[in-house]
C-alpha atoms as a PDB file:
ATOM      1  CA  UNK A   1       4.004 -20.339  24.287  1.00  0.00           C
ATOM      2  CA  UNK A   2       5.591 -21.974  21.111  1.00  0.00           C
ATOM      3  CA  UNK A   3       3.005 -25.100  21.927  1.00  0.00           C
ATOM      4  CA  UNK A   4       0.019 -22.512  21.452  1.00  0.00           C
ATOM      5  CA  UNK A   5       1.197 -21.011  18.474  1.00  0.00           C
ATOM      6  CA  UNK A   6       1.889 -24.443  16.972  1.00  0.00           C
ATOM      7  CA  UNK A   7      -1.813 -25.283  17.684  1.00  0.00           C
ATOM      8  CA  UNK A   8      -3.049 -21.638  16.425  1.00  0.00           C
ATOM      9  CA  UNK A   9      -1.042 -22.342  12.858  1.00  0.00           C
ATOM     10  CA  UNK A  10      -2.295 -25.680  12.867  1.00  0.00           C
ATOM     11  CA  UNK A  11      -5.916 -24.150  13.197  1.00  0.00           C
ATOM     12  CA  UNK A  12      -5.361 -21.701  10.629  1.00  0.00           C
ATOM     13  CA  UNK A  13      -4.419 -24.581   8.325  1.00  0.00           C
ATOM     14  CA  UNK A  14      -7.327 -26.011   8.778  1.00  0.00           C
ATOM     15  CA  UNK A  15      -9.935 -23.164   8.759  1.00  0.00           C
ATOM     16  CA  UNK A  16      -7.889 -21.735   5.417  1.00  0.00           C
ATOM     17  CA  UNK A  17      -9.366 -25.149   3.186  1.00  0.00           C
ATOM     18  CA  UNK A  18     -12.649 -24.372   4.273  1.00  0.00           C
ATOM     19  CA  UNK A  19     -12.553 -21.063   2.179  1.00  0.00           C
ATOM     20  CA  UNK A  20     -13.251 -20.566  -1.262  1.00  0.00           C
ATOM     21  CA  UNK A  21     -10.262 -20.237  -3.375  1.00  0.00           C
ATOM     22  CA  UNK A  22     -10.546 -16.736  -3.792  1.00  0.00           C
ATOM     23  CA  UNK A  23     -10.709 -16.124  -0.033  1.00  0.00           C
ATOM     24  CA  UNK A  24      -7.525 -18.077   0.324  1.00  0.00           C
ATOM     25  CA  UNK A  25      -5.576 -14.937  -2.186  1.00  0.00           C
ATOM     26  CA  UNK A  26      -7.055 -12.686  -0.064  1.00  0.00           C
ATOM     27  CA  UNK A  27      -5.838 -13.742   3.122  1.00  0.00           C
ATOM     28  CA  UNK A  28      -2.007 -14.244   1.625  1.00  0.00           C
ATOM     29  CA  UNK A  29      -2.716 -10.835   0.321  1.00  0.00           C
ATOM     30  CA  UNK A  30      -3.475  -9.653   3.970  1.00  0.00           C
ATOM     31  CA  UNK A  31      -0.206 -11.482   5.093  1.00  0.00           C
ATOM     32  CA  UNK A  32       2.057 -10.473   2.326  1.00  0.00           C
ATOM     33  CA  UNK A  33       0.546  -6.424   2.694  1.00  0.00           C
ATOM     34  CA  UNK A  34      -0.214  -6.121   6.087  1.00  0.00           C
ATOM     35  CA  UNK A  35       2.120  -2.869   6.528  1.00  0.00           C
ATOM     36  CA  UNK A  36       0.218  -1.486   3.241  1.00  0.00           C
ATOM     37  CA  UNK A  37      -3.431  -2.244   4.445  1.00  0.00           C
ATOM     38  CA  UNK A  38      -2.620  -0.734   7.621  1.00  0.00           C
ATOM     39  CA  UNK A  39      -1.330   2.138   6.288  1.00  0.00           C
ATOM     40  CA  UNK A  40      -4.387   3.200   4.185  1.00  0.00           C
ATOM     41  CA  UNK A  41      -6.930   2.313   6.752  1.00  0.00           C
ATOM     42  CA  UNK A  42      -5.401   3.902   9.678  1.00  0.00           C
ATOM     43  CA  UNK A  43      -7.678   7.054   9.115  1.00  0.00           C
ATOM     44  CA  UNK A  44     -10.554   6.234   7.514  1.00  0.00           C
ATOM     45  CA  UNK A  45     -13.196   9.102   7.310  1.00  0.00           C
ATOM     46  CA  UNK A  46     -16.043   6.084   6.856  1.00  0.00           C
ATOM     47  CA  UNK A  47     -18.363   5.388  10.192  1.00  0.00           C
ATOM     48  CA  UNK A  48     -18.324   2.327  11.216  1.00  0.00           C
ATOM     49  CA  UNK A  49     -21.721   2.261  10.117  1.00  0.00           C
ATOM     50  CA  UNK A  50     -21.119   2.528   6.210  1.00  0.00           C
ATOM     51  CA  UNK A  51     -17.736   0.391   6.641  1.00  0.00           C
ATOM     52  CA  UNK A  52     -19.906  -2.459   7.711  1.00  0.00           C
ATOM     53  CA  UNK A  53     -22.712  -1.534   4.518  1.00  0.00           C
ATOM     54  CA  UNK A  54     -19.641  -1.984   2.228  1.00  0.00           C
ATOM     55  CA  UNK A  55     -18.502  -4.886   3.819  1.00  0.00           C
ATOM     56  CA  UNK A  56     -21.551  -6.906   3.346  1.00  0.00           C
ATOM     57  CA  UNK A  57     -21.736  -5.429   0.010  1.00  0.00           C
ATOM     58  CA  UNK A  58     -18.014  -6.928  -0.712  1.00  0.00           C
ATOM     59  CA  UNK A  59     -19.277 -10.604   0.431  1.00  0.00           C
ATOM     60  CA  UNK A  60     -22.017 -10.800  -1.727  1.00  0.00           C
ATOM     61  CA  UNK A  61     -19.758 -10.023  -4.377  1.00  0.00           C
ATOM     62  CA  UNK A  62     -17.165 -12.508  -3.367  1.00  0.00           C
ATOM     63  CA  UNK A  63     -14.538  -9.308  -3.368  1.00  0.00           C
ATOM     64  CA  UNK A  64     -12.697 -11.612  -0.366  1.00  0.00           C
ATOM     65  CA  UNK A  65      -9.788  -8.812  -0.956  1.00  0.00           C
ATOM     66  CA  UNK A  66     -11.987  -5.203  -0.390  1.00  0.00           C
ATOM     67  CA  UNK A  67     -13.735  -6.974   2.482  1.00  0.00           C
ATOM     68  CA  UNK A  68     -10.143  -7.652   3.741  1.00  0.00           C
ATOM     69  CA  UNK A  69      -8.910  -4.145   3.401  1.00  0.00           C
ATOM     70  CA  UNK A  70     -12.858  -3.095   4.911  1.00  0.00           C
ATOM     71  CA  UNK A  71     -11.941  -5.184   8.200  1.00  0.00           C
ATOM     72  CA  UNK A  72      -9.193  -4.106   8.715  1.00  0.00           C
ATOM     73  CA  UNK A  73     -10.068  -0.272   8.536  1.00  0.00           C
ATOM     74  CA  UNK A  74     -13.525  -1.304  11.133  1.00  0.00           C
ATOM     75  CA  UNK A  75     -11.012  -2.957  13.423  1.00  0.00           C
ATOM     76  CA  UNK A  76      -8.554   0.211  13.030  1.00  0.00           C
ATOM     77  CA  UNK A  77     -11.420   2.466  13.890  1.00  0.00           C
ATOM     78  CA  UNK A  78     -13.332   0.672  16.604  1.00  0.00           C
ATOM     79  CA  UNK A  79      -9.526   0.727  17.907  1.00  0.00           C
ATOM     80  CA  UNK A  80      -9.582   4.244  17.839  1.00  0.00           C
ATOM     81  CA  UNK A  81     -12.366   5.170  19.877  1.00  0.00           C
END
């Protein structure tokens, strides 16, 4: 078990210099709020529908941080049904 997550972290590291730098924040923003992000996506009123319009709309404006927060609220939701 501790060899896969080794190799999972090492993959991370790798996949993390790919990004753009802003992309990078937003994933130690994820990290460092997880408990918050959770918290206001657990009951979205959005469909899964318009999450995913705003999500698109967030890459295209390199807002690495709203797309974030828009992920996790789909993955919340598909969870829920």
């Amino acid at each position: 078990m501790s060899k896969n997550l080794d190799n999972s972290t090492i993959e991370i590291e790798k996949e993390l210099k790919n990004l753009p730098c802003k992309a990078i924040d937003a994933v130690y923003f994820m990290i460092e709020n997880f408990n918050l992000i959770e918290e206001m996506c657990r009951d979205t009123t959005f469909s899964c529908a318009e999450i995913q319009k705003r999500i698109e709309a967030a890459k295209e404006n390199e807002d690495y941080i709203l797309m974030i927060i828009l992920c996790a609220a789909k993955v919340l939701k598909n969870a829920e049904e």
